[in-house]
PDB file of N, CA and C in Angstrom:
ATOM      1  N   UNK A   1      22.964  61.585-195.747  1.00  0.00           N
ATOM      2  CA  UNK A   1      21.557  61.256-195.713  1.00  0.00           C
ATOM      3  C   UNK A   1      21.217  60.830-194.288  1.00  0.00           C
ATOM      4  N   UNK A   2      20.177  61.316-193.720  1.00  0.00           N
ATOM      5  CA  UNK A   2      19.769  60.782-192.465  1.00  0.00           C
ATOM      6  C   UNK A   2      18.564  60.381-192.145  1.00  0.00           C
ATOM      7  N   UNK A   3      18.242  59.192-191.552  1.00  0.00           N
ATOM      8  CA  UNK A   3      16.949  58.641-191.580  1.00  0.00           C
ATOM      9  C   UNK A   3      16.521  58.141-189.755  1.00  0.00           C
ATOM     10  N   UNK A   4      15.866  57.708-189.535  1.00  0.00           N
ATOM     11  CA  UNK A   4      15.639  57.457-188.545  1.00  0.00           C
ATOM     12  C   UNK A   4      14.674  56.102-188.653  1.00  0.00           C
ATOM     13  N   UNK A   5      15.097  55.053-187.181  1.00  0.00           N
ATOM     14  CA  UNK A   5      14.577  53.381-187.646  1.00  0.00           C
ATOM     15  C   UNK A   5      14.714  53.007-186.208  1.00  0.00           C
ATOM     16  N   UNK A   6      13.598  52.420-185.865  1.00  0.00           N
ATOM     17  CA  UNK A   6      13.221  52.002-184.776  1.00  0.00           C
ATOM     18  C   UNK A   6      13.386  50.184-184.582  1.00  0.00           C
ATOM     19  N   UNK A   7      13.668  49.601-184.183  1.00  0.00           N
ATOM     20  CA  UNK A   7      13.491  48.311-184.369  1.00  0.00           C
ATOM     21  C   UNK A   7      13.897  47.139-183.184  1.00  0.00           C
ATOM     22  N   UNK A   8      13.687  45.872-182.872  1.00  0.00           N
ATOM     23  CA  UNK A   8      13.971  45.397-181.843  1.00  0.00           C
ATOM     24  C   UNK A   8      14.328  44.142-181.919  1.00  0.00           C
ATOM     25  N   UNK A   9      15.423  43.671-181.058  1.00  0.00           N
ATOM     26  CA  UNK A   9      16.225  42.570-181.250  1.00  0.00           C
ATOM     27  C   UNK A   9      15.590  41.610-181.333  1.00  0.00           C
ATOM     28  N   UNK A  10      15.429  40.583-181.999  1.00  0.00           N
ATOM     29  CA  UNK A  10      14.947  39.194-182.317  1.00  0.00           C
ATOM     30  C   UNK A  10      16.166  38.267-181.381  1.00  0.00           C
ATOM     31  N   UNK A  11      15.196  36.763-181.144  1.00  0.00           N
ATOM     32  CA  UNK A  11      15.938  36.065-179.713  1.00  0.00           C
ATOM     33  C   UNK A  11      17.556  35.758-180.663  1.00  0.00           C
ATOM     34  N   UNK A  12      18.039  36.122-181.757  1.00  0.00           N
ATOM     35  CA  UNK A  12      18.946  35.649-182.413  1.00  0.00           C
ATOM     36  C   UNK A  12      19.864  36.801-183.113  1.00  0.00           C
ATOM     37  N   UNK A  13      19.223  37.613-181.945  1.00  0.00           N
ATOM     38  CA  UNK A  13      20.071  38.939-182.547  1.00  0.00           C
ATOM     39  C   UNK A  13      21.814  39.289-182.171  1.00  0.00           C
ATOM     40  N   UNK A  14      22.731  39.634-182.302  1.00  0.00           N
ATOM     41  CA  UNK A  14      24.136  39.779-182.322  1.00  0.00           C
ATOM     42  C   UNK A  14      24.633  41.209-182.738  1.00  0.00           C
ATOM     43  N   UNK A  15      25.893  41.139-182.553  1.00  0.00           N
ATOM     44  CA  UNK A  15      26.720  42.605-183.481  1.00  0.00           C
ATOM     45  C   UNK A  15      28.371  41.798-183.489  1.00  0.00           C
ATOM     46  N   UNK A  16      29.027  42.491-184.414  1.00  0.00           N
ATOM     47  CA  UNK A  16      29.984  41.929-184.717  1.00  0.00           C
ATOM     48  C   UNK A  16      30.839  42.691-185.499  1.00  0.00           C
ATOM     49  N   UNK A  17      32.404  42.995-185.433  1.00  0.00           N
ATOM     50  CA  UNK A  17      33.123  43.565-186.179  1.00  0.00           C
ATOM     51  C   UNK A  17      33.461  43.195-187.466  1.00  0.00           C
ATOM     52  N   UNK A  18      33.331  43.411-188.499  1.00  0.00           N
ATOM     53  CA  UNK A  18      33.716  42.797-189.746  1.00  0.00           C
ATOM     54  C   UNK A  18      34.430  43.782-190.829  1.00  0.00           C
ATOM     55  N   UNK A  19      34.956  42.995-191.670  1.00  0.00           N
ATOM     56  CA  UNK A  19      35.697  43.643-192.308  1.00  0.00           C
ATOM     57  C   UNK A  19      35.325  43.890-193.785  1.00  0.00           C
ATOM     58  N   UNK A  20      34.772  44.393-194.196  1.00  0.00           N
ATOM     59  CA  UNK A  20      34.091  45.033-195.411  1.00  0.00           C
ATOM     60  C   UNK A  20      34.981  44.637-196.814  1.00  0.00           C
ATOM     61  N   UNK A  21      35.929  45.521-196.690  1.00  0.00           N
ATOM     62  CA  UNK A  21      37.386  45.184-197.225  1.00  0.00           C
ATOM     63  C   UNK A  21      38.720  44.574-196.042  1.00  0.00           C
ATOM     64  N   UNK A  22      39.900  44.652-196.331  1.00  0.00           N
ATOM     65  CA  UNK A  22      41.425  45.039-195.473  1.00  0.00           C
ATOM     66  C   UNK A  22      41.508  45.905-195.137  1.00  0.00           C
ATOM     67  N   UNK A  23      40.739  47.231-196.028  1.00  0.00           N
ATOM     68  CA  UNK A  23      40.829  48.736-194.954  1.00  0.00           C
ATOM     69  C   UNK A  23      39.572  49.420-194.548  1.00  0.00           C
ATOM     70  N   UNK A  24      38.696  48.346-194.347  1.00  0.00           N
ATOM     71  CA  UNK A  24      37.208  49.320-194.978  1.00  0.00           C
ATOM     72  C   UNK A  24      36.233  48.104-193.112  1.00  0.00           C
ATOM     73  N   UNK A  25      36.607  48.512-191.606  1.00  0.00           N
ATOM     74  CA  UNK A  25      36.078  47.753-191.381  1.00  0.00           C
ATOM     75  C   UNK A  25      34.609  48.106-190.689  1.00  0.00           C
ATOM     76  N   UNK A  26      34.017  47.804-190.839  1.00  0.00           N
ATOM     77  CA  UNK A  26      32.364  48.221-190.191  1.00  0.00           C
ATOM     78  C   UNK A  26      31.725  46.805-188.730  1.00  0.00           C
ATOM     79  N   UNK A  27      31.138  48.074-188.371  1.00  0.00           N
ATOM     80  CA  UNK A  27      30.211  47.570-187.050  1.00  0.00           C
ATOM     81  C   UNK A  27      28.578  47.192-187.901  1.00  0.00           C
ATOM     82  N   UNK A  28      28.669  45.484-187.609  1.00  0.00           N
ATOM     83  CA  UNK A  28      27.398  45.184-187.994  1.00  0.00           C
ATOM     84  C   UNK A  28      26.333  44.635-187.080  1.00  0.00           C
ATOM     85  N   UNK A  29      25.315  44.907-186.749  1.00  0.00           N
ATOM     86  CA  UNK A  29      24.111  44.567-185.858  1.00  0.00           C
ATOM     87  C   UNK A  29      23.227  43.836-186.610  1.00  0.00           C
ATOM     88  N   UNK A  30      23.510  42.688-186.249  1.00  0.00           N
ATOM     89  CA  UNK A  30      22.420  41.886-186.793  1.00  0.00           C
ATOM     90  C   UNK A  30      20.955  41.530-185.845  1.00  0.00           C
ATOM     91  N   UNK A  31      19.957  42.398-186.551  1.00  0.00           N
ATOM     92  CA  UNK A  31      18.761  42.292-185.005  1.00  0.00           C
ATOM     93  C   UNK A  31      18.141  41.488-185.290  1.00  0.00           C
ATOM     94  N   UNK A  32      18.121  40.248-186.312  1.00  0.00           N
ATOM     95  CA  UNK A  32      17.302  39.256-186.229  1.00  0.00           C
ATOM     96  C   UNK A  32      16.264  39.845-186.640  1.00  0.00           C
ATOM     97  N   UNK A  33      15.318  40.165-187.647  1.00  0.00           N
ATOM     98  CA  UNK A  33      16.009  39.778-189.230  1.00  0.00           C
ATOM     99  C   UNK A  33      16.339  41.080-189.510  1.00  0.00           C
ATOM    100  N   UNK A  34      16.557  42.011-189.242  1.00  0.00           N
ATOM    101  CA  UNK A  34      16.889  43.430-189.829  1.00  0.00           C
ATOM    102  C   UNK A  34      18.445  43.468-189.533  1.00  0.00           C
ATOM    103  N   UNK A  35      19.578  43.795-190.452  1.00  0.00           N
ATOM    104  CA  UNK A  35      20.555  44.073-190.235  1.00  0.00           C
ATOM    105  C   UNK A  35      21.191  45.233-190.611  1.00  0.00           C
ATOM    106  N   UNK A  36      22.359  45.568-190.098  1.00  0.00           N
ATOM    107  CA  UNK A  36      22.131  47.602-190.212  1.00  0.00           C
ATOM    108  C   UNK A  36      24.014  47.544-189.888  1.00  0.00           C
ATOM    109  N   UNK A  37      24.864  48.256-191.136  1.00  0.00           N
ATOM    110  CA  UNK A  37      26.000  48.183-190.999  1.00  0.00           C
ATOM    111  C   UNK A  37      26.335  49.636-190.366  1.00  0.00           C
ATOM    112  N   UNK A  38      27.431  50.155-190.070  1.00  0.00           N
ATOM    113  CA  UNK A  38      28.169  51.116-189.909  1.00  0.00           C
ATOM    114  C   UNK A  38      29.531  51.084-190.058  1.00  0.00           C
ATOM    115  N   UNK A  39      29.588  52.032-190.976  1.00  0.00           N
ATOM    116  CA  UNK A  39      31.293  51.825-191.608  1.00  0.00           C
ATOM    117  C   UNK A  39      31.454  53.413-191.352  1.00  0.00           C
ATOM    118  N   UNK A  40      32.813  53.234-192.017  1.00  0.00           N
ATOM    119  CA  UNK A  40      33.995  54.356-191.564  1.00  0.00           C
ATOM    120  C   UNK A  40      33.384  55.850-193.064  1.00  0.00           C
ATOM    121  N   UNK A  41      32.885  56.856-191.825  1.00  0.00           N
ATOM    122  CA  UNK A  41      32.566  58.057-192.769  1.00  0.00           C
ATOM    123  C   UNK A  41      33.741  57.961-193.959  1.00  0.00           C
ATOM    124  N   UNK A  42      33.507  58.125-195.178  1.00  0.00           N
ATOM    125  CA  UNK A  42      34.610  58.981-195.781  1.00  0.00           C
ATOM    126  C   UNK A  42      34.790  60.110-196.136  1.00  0.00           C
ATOM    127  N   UNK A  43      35.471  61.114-195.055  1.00  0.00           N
ATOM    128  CA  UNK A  43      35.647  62.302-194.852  1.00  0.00           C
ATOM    129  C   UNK A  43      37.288  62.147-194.248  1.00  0.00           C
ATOM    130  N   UNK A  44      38.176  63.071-194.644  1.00  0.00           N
ATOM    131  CA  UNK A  44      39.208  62.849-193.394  1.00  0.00           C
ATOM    132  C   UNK A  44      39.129  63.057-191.981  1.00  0.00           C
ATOM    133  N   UNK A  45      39.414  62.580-191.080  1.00  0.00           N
ATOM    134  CA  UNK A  45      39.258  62.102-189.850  1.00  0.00           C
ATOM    135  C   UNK A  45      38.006  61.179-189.377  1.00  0.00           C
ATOM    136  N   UNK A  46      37.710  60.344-190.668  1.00  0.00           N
ATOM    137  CA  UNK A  46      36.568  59.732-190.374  1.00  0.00           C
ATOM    138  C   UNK A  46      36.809  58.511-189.246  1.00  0.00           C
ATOM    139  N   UNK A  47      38.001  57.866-189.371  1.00  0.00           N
ATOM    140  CA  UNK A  47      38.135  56.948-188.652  1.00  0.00           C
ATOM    141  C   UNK A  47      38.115  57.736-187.032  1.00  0.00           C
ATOM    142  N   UNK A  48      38.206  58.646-186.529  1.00  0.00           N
ATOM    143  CA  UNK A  48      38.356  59.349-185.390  1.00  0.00           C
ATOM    144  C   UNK A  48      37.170  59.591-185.122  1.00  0.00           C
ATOM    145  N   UNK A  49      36.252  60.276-185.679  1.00  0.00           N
ATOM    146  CA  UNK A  49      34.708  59.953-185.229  1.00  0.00           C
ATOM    147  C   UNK A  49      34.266  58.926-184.962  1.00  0.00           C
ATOM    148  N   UNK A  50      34.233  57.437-186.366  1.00  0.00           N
ATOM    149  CA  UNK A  50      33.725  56.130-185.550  1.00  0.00           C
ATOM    150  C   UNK A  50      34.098  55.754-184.286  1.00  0.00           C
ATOM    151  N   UNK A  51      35.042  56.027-183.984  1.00  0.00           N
ATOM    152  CA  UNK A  51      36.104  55.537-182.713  1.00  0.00           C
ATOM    153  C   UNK A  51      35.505  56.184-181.710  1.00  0.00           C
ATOM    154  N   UNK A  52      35.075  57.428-181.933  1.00  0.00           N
ATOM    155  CA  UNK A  52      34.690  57.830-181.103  1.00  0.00           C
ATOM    156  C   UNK A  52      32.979  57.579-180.958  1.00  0.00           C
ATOM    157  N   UNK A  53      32.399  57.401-181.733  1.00  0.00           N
ATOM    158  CA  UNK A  53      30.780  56.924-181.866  1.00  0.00           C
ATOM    159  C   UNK A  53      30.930  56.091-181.266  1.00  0.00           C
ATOM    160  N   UNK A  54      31.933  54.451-181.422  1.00  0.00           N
ATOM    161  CA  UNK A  54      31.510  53.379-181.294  1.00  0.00           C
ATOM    162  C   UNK A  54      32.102  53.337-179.350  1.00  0.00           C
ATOM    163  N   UNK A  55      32.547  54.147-178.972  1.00  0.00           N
ATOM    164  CA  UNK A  55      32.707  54.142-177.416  1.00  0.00           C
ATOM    165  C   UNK A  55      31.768  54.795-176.859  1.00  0.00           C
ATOM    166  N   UNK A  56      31.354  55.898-177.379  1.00  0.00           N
ATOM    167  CA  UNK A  56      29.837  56.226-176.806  1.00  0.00           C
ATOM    168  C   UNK A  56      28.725  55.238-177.220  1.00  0.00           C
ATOM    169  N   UNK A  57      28.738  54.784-178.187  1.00  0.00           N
ATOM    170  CA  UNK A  57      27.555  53.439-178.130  1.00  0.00           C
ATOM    171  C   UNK A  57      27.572  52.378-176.971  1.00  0.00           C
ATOM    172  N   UNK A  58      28.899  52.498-176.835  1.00  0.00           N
ATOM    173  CA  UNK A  58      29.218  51.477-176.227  1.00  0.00           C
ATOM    174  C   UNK A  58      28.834  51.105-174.702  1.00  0.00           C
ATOM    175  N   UNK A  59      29.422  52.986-174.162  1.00  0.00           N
ATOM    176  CA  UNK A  59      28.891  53.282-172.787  1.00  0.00           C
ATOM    177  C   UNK A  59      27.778  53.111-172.497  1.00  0.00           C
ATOM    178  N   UNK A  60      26.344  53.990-173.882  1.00  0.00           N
ATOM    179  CA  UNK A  60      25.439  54.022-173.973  1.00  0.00           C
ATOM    180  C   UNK A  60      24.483  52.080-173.604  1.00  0.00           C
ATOM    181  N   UNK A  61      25.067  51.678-174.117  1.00  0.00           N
ATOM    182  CA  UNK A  61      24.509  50.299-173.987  1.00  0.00           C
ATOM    183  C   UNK A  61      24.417  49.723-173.016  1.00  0.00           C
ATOM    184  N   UNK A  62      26.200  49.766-172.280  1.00  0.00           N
ATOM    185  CA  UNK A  62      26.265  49.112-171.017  1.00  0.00           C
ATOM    186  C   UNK A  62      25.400  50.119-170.031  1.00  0.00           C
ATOM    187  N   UNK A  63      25.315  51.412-170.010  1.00  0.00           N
ATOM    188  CA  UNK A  63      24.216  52.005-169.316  1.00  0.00           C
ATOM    189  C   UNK A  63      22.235  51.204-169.185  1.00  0.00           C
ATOM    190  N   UNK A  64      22.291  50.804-170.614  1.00  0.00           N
ATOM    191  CA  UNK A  64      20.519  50.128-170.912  1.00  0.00           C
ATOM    192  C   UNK A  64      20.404  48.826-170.514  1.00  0.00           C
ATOM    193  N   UNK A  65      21.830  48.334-170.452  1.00  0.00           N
ATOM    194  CA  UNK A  65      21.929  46.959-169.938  1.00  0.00           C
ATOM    195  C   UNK A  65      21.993  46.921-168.911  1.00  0.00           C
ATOM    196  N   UNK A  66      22.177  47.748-167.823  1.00  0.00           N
ATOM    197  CA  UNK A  66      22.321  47.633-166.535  1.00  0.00           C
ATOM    198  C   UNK A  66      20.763  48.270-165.871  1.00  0.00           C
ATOM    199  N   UNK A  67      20.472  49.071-166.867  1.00  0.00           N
ATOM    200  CA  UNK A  67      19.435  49.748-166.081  1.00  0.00           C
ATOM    201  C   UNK A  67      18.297  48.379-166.142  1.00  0.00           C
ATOM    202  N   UNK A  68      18.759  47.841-167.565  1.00  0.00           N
ATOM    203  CA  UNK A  68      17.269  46.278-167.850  1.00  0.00           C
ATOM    204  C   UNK A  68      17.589  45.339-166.529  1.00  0.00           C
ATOM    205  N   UNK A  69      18.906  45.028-166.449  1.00  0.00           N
ATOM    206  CA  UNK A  69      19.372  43.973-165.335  1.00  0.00           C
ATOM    207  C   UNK A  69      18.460  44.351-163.581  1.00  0.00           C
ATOM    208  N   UNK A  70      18.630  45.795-163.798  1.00  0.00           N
ATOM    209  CA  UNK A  70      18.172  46.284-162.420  1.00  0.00           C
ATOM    210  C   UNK A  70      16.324  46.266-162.199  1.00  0.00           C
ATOM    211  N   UNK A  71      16.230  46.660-163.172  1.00  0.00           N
ATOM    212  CA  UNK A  71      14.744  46.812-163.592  1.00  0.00           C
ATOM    213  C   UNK A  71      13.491  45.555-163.804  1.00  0.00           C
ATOM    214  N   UNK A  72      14.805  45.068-164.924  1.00  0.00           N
ATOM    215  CA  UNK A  72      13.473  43.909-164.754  1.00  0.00           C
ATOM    216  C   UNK A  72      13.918  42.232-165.326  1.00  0.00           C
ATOM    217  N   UNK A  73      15.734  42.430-164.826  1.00  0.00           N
ATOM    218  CA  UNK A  73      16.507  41.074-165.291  1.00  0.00           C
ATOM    219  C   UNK A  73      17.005  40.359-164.073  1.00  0.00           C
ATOM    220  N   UNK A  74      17.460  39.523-164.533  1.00  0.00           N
ATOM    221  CA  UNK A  74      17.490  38.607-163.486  1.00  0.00           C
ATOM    222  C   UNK A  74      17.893  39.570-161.853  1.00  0.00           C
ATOM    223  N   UNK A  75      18.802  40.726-162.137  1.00  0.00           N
ATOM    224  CA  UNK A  75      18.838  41.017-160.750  1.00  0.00           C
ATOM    225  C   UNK A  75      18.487  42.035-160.188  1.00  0.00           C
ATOM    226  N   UNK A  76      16.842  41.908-161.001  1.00  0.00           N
ATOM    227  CA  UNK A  76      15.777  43.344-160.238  1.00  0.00           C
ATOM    228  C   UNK A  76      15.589  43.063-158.527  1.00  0.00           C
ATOM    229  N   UNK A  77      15.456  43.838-157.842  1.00  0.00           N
ATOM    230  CA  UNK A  77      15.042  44.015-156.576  1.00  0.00           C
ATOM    231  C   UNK A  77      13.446  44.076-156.702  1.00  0.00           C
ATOM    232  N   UNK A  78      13.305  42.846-156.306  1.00  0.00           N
ATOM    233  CA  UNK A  78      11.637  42.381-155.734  1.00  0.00           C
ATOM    234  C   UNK A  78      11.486  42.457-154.643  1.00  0.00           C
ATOM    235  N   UNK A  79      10.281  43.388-154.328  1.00  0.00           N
ATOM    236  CA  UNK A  79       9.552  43.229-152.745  1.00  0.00           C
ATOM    237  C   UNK A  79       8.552  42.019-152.743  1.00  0.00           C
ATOM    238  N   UNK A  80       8.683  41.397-153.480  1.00  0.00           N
ATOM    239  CA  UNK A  80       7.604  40.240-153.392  1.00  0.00           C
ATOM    240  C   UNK A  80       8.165  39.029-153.422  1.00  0.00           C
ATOM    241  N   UNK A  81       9.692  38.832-153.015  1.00  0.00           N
ATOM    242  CA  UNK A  81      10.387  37.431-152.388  1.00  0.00           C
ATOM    243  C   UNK A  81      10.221  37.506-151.241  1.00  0.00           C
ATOM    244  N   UNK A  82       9.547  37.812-150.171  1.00  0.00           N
ATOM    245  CA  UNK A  82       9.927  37.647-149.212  1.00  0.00           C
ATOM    246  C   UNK A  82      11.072  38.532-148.336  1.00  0.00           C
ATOM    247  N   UNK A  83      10.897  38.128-147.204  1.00  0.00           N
ATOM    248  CA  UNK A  83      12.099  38.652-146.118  1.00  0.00           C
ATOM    249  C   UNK A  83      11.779  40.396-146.341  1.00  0.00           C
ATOM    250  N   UNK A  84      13.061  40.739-145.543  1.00  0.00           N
ATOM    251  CA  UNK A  84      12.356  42.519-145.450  1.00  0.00           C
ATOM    252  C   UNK A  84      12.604  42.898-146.634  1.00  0.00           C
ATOM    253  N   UNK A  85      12.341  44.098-146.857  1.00  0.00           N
ATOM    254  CA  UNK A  85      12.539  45.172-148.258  1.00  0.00           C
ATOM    255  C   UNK A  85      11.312  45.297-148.691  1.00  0.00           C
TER     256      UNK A  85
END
């Protein structure tokens, strides 16, 4: 089934590995108040896809996090401190 969900982190938002069962473990995002699991397809080689999803998420993120940091977090480049630039 595939759906599509837009939504945005609340100041108390997190993610966290948890364990569903002993063999069953899922990636949970808690966005403050919406929470959204991801567990292990069951298909064989399912665990080899998550593994592989959850490192492209992963890249993917540290990519949005760096671009926010540059853009418009603490270590955007302002022409309006002063000095040259």
């Amino acid at each position: 089934m595939g759906f599509n969900v837009t939504c945005t982190p609340g100041r108390d938002a997190a993610a966290a590995l948890v364990h569903i069962t002993s063999e069953l473990p899922a990636l949970v995002i808690y966005l403050d108040p919406v929470n959204m699991a991801v567990q292990l397809p069951p298909f064989p080689g399912g665990a080899d896809v998550l593994a592989r999803f959850c490192r492209e998420l992963s890249r993917e993120a540290a990519k949005l996090a760096d671009h926010l940091d540059e853009t418009q977090g603490r270590h955007a480049l302002r022409g309006d401190l002063g000095g040259e630039g």
